[in-house]
C-alpha atoms as a PDB file:
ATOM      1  CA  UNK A   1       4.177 -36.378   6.644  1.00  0.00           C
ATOM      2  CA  UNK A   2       4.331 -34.994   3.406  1.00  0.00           C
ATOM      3  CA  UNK A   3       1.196 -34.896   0.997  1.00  0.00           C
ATOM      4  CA  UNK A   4       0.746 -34.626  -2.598  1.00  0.00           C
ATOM      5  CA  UNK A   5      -2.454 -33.432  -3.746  1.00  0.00           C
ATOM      6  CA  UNK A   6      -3.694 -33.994  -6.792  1.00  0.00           C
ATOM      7  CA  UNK A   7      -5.831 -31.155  -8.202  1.00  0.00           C
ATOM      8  CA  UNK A   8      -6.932 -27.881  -6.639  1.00  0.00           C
ATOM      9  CA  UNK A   9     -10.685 -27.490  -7.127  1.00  0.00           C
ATOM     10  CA  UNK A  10     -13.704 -28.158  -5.469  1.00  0.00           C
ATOM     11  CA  UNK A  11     -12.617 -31.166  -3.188  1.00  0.00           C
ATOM     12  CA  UNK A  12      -8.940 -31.484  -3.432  1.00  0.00           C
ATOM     13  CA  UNK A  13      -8.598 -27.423  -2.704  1.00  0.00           C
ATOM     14  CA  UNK A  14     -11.153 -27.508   0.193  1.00  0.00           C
ATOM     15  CA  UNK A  15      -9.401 -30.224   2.070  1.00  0.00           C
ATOM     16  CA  UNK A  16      -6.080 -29.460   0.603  1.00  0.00           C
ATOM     17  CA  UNK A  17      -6.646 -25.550   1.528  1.00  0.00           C
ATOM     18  CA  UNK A  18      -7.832 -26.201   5.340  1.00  0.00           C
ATOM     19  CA  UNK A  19      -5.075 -28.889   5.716  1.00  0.00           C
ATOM     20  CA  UNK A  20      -2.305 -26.484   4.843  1.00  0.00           C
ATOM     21  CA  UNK A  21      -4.066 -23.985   6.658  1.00  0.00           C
ATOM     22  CA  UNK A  22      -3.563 -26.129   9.998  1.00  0.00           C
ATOM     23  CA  UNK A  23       0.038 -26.826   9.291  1.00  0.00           C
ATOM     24  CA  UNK A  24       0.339 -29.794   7.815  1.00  0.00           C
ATOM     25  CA  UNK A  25       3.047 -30.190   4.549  1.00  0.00           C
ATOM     26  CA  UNK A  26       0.670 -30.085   1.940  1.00  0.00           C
ATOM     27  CA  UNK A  27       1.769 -29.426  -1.756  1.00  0.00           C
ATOM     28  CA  UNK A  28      -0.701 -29.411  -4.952  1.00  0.00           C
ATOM     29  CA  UNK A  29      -0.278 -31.098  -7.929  1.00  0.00           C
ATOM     30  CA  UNK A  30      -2.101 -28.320 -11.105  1.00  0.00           C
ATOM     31  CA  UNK A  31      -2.100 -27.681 -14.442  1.00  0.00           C
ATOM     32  CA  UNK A  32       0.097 -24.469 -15.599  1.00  0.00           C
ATOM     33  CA  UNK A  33      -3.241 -21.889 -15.644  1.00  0.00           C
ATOM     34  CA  UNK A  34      -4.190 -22.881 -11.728  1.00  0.00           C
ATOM     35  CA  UNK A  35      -0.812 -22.623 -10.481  1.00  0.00           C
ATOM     36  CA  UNK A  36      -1.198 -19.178 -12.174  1.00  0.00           C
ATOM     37  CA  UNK A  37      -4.650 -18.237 -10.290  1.00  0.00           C
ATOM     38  CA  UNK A  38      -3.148 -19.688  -7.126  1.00  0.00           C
ATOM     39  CA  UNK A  39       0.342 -18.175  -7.033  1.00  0.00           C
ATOM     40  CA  UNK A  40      -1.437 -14.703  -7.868  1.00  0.00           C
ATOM     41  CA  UNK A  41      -4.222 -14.506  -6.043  1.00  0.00           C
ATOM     42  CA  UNK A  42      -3.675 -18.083  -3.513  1.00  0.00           C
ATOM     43  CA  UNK A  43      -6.287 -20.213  -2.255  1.00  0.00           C
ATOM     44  CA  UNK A  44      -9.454 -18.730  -1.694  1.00  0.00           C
ATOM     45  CA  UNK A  45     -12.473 -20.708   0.138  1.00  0.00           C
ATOM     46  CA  UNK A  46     -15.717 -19.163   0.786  1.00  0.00           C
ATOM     47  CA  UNK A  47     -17.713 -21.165   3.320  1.00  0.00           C
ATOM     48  CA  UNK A  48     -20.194 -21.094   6.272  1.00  0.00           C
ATOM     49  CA  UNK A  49     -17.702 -23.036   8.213  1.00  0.00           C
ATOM     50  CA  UNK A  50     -15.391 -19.556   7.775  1.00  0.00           C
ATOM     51  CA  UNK A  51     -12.988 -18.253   4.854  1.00  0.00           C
ATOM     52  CA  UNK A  52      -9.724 -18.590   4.276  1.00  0.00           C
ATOM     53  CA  UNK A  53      -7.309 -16.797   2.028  1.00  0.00           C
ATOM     54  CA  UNK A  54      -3.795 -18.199   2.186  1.00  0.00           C
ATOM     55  CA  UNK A  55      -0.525 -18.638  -0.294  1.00  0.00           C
ATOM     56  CA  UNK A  56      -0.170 -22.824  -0.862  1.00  0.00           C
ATOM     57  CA  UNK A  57       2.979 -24.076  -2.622  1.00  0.00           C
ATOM     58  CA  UNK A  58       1.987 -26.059  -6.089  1.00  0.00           C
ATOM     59  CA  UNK A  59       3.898 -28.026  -8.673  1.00  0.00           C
ATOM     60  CA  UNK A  60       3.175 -28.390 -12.202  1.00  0.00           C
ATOM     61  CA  UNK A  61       5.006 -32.051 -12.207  1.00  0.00           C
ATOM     62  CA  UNK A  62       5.615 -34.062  -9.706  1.00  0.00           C
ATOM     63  CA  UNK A  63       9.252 -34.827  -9.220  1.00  0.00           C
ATOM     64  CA  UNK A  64      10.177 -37.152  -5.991  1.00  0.00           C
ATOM     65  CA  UNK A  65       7.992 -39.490  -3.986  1.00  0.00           C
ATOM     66  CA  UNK A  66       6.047 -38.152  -1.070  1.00  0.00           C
ATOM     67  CA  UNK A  67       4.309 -39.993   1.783  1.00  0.00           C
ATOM     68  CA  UNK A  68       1.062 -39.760   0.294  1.00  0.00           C
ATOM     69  CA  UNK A  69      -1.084 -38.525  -2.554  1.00  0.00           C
ATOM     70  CA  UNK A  70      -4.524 -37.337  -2.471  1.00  0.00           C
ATOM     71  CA  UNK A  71      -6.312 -38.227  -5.405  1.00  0.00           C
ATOM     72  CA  UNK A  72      -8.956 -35.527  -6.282  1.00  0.00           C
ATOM     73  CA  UNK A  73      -9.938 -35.262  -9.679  1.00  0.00           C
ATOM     74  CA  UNK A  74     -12.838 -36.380 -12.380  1.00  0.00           C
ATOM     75  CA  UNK A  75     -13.275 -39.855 -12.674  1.00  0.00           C
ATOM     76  CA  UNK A  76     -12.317 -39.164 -16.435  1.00  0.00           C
ATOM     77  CA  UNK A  77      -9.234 -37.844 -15.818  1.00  0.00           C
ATOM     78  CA  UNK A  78      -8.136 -40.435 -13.526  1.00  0.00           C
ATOM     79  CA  UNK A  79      -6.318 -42.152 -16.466  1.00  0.00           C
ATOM     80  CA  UNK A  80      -4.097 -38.660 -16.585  1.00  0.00           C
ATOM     81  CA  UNK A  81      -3.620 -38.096 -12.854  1.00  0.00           C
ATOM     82  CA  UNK A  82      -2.278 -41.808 -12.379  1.00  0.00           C
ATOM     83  CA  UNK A  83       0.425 -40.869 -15.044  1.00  0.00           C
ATOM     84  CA  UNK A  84       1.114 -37.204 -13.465  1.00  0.00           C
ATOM     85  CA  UNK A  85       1.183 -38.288  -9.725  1.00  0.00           C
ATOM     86  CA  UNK A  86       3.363 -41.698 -10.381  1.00  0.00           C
ATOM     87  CA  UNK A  87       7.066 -39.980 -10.144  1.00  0.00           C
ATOM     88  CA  UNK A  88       5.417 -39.202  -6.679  1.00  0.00           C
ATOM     89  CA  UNK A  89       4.948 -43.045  -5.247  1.00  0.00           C
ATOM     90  CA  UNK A  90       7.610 -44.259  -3.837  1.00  0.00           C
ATOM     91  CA  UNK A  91       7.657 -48.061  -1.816  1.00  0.00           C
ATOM     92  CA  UNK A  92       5.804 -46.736   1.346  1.00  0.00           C
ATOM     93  CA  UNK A  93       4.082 -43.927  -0.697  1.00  0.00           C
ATOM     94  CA  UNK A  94       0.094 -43.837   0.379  1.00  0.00           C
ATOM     95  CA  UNK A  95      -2.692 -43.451  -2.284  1.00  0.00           C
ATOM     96  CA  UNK A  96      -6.212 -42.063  -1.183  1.00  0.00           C
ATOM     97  CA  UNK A  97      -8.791 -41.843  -3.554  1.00  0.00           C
ATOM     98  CA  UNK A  98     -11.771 -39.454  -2.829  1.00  0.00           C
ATOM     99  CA  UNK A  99     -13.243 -39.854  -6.285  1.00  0.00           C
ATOM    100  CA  UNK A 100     -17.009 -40.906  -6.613  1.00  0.00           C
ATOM    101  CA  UNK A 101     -18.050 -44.715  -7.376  1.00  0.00           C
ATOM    102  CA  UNK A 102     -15.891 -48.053  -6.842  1.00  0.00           C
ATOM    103  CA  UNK A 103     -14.337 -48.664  -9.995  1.00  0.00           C
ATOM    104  CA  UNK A 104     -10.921 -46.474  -9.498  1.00  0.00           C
ATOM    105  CA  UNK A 105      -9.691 -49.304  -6.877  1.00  0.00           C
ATOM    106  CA  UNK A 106      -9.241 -51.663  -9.474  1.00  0.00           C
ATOM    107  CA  UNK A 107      -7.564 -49.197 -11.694  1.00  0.00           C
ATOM    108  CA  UNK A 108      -5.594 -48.384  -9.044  1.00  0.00           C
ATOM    109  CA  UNK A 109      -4.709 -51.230  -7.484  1.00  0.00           C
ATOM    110  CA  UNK A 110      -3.488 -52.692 -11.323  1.00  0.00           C
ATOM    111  CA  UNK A 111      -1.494 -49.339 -11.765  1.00  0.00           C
ATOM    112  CA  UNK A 112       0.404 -48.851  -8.189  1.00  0.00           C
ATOM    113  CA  UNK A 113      -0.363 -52.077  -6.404  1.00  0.00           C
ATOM    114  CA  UNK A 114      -3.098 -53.038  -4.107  1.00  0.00           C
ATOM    115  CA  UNK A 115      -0.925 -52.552  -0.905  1.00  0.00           C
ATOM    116  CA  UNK A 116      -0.451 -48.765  -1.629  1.00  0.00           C
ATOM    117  CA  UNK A 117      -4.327 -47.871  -2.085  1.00  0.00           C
ATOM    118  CA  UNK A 118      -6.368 -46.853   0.389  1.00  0.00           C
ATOM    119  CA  UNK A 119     -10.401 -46.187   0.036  1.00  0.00           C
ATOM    120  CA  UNK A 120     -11.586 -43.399   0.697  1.00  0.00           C
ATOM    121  CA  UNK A 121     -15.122 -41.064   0.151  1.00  0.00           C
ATOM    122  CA  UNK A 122     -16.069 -37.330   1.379  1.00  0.00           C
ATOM    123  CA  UNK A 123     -19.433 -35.780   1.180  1.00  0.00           C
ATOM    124  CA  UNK A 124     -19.094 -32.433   0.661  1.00  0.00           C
ATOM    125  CA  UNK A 125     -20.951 -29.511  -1.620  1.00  0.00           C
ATOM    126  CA  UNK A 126     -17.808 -27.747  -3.122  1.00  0.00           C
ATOM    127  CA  UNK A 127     -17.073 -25.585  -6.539  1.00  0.00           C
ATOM    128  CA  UNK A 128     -14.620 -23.590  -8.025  1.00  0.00           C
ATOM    129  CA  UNK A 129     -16.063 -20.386  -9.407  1.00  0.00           C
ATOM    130  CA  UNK A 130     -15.192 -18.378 -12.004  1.00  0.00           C
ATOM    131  CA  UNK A 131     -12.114 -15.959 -10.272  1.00  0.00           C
ATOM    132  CA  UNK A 132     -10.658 -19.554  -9.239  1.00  0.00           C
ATOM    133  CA  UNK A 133     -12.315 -19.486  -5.581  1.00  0.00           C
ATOM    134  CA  UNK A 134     -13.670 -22.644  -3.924  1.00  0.00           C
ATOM    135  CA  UNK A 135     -17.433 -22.026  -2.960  1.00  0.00           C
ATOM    136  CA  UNK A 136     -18.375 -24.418   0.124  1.00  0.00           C
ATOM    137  CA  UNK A 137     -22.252 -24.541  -0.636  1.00  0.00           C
ATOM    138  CA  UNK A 138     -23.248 -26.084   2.738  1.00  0.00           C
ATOM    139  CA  UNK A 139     -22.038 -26.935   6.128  1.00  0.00           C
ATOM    140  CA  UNK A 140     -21.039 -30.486   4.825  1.00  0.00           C
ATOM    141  CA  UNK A 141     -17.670 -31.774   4.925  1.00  0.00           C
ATOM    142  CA  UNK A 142     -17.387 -35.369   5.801  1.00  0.00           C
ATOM    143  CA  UNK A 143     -13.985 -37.152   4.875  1.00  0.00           C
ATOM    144  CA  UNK A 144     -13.378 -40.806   5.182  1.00  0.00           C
ATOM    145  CA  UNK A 145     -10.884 -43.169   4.526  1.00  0.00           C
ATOM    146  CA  UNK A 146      -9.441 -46.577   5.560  1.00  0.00           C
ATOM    147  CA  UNK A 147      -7.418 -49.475   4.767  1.00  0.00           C
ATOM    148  CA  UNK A 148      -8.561 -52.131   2.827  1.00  0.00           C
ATOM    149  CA  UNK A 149      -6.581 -54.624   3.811  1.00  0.00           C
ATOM    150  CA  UNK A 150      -5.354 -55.910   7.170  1.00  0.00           C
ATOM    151  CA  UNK A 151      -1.546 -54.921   6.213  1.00  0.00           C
ATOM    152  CA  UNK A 152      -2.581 -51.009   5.454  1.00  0.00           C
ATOM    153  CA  UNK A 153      -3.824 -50.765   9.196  1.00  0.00           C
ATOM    154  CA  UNK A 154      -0.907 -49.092  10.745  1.00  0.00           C
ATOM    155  CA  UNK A 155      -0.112 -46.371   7.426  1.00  0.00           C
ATOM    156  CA  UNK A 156      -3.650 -45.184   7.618  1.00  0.00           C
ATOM    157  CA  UNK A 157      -3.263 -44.619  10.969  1.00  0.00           C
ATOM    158  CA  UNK A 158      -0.601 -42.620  10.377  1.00  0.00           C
ATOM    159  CA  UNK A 159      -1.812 -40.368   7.419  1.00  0.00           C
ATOM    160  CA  UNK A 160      -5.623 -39.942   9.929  1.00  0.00           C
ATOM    161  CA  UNK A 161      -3.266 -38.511  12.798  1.00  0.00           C
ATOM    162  CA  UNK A 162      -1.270 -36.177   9.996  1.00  0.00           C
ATOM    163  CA  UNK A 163      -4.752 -35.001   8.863  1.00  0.00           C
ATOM    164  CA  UNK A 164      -6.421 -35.013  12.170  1.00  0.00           C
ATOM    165  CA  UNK A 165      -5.490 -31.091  12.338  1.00  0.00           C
ATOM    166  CA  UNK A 166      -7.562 -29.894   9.299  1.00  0.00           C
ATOM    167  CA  UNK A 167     -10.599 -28.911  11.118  1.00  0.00           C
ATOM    168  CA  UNK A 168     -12.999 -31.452   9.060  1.00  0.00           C
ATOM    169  CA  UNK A 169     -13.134 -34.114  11.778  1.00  0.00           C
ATOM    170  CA  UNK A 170     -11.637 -36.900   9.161  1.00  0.00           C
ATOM    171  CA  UNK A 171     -12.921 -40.677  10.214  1.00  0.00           C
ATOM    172  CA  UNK A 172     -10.948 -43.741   9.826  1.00  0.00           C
ATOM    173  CA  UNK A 173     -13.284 -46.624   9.109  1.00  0.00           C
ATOM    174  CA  UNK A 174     -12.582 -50.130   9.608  1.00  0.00           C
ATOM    175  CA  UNK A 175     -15.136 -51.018   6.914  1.00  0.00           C
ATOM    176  CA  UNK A 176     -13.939 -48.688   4.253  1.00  0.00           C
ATOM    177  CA  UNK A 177     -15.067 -50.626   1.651  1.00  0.00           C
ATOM    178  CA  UNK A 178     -18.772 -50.738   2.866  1.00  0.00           C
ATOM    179  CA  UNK A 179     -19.194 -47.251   3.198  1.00  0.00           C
ATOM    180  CA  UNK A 180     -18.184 -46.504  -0.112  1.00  0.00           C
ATOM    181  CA  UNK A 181     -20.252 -49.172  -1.849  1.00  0.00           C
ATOM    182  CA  UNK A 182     -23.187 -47.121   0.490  1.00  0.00           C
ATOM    183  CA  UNK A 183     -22.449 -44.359  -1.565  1.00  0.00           C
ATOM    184  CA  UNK A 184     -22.100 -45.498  -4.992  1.00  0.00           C
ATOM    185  CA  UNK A 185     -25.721 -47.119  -4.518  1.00  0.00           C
ATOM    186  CA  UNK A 186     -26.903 -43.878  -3.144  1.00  0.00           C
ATOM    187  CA  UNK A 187     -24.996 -41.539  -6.196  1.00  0.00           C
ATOM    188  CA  UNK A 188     -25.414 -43.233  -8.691  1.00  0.00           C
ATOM    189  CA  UNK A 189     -29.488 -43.300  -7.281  1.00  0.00           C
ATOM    190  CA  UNK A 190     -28.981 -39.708  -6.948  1.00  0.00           C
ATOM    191  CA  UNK A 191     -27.069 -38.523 -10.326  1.00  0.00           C
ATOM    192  CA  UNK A 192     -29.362 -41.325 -12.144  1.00  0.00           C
ATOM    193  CA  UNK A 193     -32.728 -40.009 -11.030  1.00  0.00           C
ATOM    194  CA  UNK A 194     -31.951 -35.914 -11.352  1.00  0.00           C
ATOM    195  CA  UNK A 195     -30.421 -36.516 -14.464  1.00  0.00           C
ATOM    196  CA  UNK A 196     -32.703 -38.670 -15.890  1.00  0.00           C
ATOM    197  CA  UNK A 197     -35.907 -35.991 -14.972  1.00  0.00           C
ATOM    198  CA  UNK A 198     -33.508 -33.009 -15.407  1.00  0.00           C
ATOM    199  CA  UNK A 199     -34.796 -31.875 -11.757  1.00  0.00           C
ATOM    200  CA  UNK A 200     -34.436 -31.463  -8.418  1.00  0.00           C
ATOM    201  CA  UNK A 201     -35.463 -34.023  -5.706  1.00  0.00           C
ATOM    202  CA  UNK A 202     -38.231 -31.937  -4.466  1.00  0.00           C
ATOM    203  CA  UNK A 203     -39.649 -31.438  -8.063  1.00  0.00           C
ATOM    204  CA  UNK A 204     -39.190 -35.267  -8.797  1.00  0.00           C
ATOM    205  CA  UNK A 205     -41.158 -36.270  -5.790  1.00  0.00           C
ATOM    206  CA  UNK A 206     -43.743 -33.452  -6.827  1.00  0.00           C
ATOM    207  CA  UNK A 207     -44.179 -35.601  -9.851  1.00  0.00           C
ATOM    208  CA  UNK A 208     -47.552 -38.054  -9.655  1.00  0.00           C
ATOM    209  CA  UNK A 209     -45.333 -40.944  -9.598  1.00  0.00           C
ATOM    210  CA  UNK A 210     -42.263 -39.366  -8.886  1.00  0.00           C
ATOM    211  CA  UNK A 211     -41.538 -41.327  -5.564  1.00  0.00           C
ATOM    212  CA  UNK A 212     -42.918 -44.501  -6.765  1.00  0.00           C
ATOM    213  CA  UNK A 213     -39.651 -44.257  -9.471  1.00  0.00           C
ATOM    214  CA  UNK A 214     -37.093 -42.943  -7.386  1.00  0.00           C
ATOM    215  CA  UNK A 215     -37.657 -46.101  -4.897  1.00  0.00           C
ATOM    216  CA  UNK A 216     -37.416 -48.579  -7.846  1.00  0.00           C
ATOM    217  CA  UNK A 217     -34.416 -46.946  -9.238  1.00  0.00           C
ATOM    218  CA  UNK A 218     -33.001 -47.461  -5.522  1.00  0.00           C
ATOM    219  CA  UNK A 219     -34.134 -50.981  -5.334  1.00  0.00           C
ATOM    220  CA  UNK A 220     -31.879 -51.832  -8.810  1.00  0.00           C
ATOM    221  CA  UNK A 221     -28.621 -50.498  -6.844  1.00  0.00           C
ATOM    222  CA  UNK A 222     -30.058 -51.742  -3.757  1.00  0.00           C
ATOM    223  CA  UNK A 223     -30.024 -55.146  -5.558  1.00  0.00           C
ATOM    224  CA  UNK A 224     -26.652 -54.770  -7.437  1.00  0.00           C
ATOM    225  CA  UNK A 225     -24.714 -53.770  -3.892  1.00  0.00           C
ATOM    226  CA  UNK A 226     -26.437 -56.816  -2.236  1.00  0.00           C
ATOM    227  CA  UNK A 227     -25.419 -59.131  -4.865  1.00  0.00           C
ATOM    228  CA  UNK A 228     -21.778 -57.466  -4.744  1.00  0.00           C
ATOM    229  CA  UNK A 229     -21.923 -58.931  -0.776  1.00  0.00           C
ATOM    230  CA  UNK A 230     -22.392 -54.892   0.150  1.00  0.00           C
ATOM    231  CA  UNK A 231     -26.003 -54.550   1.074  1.00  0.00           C
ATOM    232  CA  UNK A 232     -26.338 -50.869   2.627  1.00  0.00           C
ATOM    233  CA  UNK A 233     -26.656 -51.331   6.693  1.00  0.00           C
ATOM    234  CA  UNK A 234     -29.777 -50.201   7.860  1.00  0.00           C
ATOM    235  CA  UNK A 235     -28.562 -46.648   9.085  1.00  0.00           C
ATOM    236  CA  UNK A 236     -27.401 -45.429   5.262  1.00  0.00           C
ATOM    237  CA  UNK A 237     -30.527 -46.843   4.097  1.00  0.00           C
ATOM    238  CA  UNK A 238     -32.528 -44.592   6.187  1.00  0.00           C
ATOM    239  CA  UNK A 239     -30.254 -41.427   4.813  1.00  0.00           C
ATOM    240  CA  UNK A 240     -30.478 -42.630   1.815  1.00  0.00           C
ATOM    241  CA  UNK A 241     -34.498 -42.749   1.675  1.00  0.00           C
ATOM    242  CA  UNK A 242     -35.096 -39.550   3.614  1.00  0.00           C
ATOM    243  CA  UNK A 243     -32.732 -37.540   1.289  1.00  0.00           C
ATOM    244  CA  UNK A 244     -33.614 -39.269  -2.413  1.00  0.00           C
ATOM    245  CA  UNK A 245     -37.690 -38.699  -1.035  1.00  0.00           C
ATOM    246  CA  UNK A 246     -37.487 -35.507   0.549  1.00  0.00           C
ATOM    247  CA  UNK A 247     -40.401 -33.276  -0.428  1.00  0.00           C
ATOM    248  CA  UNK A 248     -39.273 -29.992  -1.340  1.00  0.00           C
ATOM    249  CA  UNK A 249     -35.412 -30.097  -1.299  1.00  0.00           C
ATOM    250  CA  UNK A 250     -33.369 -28.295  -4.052  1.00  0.00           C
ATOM    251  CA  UNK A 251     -30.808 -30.721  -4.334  1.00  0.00           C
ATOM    252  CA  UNK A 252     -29.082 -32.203  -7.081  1.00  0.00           C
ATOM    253  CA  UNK A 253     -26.197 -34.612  -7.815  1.00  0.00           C
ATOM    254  CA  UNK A 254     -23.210 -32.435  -9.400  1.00  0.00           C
ATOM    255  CA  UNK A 255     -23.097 -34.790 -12.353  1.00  0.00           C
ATOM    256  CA  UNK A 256     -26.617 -32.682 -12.500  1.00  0.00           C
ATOM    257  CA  UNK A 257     -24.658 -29.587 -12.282  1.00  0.00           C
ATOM    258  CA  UNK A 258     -22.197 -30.943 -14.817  1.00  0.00           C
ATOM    259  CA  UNK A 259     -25.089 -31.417 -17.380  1.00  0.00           C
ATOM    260  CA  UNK A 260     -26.572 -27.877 -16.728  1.00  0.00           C
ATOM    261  CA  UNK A 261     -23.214 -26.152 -17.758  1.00  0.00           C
ATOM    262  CA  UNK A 262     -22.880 -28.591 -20.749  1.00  0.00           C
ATOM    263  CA  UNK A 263     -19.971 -30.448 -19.213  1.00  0.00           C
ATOM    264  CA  UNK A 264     -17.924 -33.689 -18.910  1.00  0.00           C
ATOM    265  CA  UNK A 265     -19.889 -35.846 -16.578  1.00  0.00           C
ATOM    266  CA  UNK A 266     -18.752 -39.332 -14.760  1.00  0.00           C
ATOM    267  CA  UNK A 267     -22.181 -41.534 -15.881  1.00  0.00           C
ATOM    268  CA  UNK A 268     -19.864 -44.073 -17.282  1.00  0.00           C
ATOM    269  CA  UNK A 269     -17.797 -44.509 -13.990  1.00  0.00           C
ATOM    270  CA  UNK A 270     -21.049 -44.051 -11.548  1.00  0.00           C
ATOM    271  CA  UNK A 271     -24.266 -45.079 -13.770  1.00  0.00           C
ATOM    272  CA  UNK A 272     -22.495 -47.361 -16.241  1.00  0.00           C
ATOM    273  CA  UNK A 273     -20.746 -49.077 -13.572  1.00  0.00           C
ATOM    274  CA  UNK A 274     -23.549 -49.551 -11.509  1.00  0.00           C
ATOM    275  CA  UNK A 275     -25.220 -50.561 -14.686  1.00  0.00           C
ATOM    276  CA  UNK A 276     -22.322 -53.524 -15.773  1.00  0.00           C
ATOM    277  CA  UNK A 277     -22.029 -54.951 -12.471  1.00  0.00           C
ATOM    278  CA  UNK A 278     -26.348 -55.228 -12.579  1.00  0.00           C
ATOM    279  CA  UNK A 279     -26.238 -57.047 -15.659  1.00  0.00           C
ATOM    280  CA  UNK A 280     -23.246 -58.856 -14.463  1.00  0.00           C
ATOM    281  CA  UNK A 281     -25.614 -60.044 -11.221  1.00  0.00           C
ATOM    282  CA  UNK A 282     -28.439 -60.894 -13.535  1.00  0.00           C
ATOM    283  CA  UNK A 283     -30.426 -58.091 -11.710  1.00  0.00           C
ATOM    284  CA  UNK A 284     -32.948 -56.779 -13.706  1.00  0.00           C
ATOM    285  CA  UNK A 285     -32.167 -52.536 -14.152  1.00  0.00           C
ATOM    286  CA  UNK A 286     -34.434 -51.065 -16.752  1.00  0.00           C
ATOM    287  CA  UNK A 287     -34.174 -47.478 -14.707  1.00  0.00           C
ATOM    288  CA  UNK A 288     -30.593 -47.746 -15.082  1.00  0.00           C
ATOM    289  CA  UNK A 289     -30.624 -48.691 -18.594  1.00  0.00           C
ATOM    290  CA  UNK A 290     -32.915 -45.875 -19.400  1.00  0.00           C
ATOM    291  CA  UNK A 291     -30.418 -43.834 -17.327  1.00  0.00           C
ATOM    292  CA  UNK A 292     -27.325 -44.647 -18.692  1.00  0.00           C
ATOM    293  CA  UNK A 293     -28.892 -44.454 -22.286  1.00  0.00           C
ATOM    294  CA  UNK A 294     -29.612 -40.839 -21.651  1.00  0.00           C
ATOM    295  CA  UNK A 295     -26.478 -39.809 -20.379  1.00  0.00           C
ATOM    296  CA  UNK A 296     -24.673 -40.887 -23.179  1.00  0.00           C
ATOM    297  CA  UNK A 297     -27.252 -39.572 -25.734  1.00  0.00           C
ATOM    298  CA  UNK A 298     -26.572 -36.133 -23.718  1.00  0.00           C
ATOM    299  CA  UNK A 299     -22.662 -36.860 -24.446  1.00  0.00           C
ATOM    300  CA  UNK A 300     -22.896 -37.510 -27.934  1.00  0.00           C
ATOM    301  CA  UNK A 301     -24.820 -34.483 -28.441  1.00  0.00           C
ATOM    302  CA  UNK A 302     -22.335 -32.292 -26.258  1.00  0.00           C
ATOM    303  CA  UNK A 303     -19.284 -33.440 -28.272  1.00  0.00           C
ATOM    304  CA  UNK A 304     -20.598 -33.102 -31.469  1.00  0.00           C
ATOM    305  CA  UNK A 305     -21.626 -29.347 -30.757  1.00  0.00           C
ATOM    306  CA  UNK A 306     -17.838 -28.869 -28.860  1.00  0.00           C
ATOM    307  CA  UNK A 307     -16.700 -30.159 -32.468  1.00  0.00           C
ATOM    308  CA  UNK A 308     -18.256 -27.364 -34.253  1.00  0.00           C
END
């Protein structure tokens, strides 16, 4: 089977990088100045899990449909990358999305067709540094993907048992769709709350009613996923709580990290989403509101300086 990935950084060049490392016909889909990095130096991962160091074969365009394409970019480039990767789909072509949040299936679906779009998540704590090297940050690495449909049953199957080498232990969920409303309720928790107090978890909970906030922020996407008809299950809820209340812990959600380096962040595709489909539900989200309302204030002010 022959894969298309789109991007090289962080995600798609962690999975893309142990994939092609295991055999498997991968090819990656870059701009001009990372096919540079990559054919000079090739793909570089640093991780607990082990290093690797190997030469990978990129394209600057895509050219001929493939078996399936691996979406891995920004939310806010996703416009871009549907243009880019669509000389690639063919009629039995295979489109996985790992990108954050919900609303790239319907964008998806409207662009390529509903039959050719798998869902798909991955928790993982990836980042390219500056020399062009992928940084694993933890021992995380969970991919996921499934059909959505009763009709995509048999292709998945096929693209898990091409990706079944990579070393990440890939699942194939039946209830695709589930799991990655459980993590848009959880993310956009997450990014909304460590955004919002420009801190950690651990220094959020440290906060007098720092707790108190984080569990009312949860309960408005709590409320919006239930109203959606994708009410956590009881085992993500009890992830979700112990990591969002977890005294102590460092982390953040890297549309945190985007913020600290002054970057392009996805609050309109994870907070704003969450936030339209609230209102849209007549659930009450003033945390959100506040959220979204800061994110955007912090956008205005980062384009306006990038302006000059």
């Amino acid at each position: 089977m022959r894969i298309l990935i789109l991007g090289a950084g962080g995600i798609g060049g962690y999975f893309g990088g142990r994939l092609a490392s295991s055999g498997v016909d991968v090819q990656f889909l870059v701009r001009p100045s990372r096919a540079e990095v990559l054919a000079r130096n090739g793909l570089v991962i640093k991780s607990p899990l082990g290093d690797l160091r190997m030469p990978v074969k990129t394209m600057t365009a895509a050219t001929e449909p493939v078996d399936a394409v691996l979406l891995a970019c920004k939310a806010y480039d996703l416009t871009e990358a549907m243009e880019a990767v669509a000389p690639a789909t063919g009629p039995s072509t295979l489109i996985l999305p790992l990108l954050n949040g919900i609303r790239q299936l319907d964008l998806l679906d409207a662009r390529f067709g509903r039959k050719h779009v798998l869902g798909g998540l991955c928790h993982i704590g990836a980042m390219v540094n500056p020399a062009g090297e992928i940084l694993h940050l933890n021992t995380l690495q969970r991919f996921v993907f499934g059909p959505r449909m009763p009709d995509q049953t048999d292709a998945a199957e096929r693209l898990f048992t091409a990706v079944r080498p990579g070393g990440f232990e890939p699942v194939l969920s039946p209830a695709i769709t589930q799991e990655m409303w459980e993590k848009f309720t959880f993310l956009a928790t997450y990014a909304g709350m460590t955004t919002l107090m420009r801190a950690p978890i651990g220094a959020i909970m440290a906060a007098q009613d720092g707790e108190a906030i984080m569990r009312e922020m949860l309960d408005e996407c709590l409320a919006t996923a239930a109203a959606g008809g994708h009410r956590p299950r009881e085992e993500a809820m009890t992830q979700m709580i112990s990591s969002l209340t977890e005294r102590g812990s460092a982390g953040t959600a890297s549309m945190f990290r985007d913020m600290a380096r002054n970057g392009r962040t996805e609050h309109e595709h994870v907070i704003g989403d969450m936030l339209a489909r609230a209102r849209t539900a007549g659930v009450p989200a003033p945390l959100l509101r506040l959220s979204l309302a800061n994110m955007q204030a912090y956008e205005a002010q980062r384009s306006a300086t990038a302006a000059g």
